[in-house]
N, C-alpha and C. Protein backbone atom coordinates (compact mmCIF):
# COMPACT_ATOMS: atom_id res chain seq x y z
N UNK A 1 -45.76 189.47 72.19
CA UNK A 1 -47.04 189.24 72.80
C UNK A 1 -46.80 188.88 74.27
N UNK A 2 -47.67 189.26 75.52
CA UNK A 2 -46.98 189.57 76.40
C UNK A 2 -48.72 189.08 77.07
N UNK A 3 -48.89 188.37 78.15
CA UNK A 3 -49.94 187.84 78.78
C UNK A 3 -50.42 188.84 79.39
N UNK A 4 -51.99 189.08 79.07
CA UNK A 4 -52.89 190.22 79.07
C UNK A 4 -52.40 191.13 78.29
N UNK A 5 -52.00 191.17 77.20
CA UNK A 5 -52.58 191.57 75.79
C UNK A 5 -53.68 191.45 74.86
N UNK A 6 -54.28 192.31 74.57
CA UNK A 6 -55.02 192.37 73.60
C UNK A 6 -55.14 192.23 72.24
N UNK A 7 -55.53 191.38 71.65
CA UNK A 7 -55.24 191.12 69.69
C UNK A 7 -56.87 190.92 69.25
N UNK A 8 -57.59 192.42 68.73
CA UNK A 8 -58.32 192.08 68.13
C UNK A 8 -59.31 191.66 69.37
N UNK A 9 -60.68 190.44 69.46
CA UNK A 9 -61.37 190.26 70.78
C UNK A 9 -60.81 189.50 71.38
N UNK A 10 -59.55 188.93 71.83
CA UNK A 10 -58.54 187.64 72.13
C UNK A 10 -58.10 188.49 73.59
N UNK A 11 -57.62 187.97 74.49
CA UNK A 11 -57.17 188.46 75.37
C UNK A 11 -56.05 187.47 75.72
N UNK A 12 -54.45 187.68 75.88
CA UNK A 12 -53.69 186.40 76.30
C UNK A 12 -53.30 186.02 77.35
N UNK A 13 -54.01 184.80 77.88
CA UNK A 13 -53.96 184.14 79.05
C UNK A 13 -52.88 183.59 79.28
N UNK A 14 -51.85 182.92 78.72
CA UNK A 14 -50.63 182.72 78.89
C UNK A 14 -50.10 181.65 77.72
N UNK A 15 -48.63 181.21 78.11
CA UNK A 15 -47.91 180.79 76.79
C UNK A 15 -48.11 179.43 76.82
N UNK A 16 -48.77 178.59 75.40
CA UNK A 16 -48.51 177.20 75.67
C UNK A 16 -47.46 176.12 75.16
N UNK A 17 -46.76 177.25 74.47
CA UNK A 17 -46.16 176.31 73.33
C UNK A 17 -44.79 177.52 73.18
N UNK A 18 -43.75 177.13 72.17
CA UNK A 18 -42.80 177.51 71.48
C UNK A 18 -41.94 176.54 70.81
N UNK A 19 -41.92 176.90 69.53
CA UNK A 19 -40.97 176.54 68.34
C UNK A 19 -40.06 177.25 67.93
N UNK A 20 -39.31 176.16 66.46
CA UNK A 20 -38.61 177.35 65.76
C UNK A 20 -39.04 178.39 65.43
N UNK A 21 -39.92 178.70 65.17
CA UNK A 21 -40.24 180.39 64.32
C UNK A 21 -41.36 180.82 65.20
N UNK A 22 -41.89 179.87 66.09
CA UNK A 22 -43.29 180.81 67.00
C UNK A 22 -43.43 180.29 67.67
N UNK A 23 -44.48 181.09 69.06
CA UNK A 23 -44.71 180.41 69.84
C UNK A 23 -46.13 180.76 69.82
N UNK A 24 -46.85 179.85 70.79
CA UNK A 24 -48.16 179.51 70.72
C UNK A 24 -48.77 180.32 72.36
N UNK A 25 -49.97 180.98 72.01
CA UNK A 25 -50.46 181.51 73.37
C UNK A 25 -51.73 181.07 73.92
N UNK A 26 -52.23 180.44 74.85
CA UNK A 26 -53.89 180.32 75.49
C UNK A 26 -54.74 181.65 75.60
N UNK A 27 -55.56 181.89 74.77
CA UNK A 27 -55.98 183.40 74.52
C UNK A 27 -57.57 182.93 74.52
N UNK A 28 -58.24 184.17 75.57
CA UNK A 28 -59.85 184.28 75.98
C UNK A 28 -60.52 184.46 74.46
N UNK A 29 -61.50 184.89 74.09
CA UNK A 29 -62.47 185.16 73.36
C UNK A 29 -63.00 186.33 73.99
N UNK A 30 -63.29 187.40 73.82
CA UNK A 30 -63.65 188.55 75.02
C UNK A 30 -65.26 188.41 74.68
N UNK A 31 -65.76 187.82 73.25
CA UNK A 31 -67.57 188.31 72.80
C UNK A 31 -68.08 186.87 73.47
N UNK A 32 -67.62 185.47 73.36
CA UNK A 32 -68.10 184.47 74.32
C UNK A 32 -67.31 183.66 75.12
N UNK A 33 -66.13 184.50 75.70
CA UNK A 33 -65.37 183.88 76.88
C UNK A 33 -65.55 182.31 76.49
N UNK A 34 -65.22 181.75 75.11
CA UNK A 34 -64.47 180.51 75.01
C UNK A 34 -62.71 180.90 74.93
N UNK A 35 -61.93 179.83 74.74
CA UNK A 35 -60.57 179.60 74.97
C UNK A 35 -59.95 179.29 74.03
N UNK A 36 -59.05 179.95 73.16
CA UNK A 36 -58.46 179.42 71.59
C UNK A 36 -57.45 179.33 72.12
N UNK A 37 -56.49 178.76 70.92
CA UNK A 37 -55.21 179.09 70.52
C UNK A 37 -54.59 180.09 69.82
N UNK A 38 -53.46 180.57 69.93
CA UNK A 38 -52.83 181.54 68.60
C UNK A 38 -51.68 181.36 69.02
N UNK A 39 -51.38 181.16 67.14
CA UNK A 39 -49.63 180.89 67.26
C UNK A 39 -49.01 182.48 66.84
N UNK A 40 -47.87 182.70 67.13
CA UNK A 40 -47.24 184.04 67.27
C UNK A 40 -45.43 183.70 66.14
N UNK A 41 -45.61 184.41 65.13
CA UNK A 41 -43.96 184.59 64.83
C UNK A 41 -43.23 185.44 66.33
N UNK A 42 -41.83 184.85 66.40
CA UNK A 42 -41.36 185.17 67.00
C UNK A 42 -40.62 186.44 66.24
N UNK A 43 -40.58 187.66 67.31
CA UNK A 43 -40.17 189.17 66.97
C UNK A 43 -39.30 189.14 66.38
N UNK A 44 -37.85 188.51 66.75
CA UNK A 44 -36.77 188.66 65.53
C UNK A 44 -36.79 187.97 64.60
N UNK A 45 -37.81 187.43 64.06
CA UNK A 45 -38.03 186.77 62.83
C UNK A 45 -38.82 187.35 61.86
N UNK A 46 -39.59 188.21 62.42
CA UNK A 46 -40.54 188.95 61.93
C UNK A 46 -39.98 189.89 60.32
N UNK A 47 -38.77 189.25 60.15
CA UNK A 47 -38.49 190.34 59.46
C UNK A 47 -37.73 189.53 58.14
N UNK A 48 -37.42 188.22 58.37
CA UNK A 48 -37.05 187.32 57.83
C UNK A 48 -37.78 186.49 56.55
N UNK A 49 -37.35 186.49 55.37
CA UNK A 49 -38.68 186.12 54.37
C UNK A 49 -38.44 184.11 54.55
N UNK A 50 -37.15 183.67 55.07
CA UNK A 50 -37.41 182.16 54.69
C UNK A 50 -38.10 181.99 56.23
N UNK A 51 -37.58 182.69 58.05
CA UNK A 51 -38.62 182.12 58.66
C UNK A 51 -39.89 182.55 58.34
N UNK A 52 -40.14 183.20 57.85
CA UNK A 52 -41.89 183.52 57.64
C UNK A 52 -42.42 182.59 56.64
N UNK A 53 -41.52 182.05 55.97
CA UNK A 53 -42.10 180.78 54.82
C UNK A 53 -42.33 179.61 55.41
N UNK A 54 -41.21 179.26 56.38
CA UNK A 54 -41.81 177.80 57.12
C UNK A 54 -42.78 178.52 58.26
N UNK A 55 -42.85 179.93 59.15
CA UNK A 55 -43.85 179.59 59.88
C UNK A 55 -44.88 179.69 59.14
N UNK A 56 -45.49 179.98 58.08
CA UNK A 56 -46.54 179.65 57.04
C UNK A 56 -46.59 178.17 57.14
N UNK A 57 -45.98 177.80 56.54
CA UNK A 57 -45.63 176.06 56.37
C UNK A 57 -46.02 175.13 57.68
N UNK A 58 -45.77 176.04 59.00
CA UNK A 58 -46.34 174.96 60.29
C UNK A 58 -47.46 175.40 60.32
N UNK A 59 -48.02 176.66 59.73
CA UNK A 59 -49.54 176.94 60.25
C UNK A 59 -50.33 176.21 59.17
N UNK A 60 -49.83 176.02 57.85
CA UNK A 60 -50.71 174.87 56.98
C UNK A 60 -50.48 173.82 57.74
N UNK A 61 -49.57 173.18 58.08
CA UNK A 61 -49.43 171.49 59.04
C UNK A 61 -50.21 171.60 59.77
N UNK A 62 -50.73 172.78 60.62
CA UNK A 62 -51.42 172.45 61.82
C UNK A 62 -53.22 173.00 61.53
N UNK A 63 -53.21 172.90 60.15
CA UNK A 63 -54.33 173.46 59.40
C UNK A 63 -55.07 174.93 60.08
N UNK A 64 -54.53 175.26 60.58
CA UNK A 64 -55.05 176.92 61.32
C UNK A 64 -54.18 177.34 62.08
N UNK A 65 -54.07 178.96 62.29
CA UNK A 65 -53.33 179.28 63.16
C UNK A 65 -54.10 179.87 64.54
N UNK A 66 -55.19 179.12 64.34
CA UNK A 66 -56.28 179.68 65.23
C UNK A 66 -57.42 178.45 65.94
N UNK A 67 -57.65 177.73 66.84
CA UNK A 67 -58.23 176.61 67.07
C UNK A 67 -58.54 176.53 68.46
N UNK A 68 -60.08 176.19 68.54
CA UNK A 68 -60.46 176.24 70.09
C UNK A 68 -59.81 174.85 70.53
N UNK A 69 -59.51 175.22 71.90
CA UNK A 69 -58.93 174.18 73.10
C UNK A 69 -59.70 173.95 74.36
């Protein structure tokens, strides 16, 4: 994911975060230009079944992987 990308109506404004298994992006709303979050598996993990189990596991901790800011 790469700033000014498109996902869906999200547009990504830039990076706020990074962890073990993802990182987190500041992404527009394109239908009411509010400001979310989205967390991102990181690409070489993408392919991995135990990191994809804990990044599951931080997106239950953080109860969404999706949350206005």
């Amino acid at each position: 994911m790469r700033i000014g990308d498109k996902i869906l109506h999200y547009e990504v404004l830039s990076q706020i975060g990074e962890g073990g298994t993802g990182k987190v992006f500041k992404v527009k709303n394109l239908n009411n230009y509010s400001e979310a979050a989205i967390k991102a598996i990181l690409p070489h993990l993408a392919h991995n079944e135990l990191a994809i189990n804990r990044f599951k596991q931080e997106t239950e901790i953080e109860d969404t992987p999706l949350w206005d800011i």
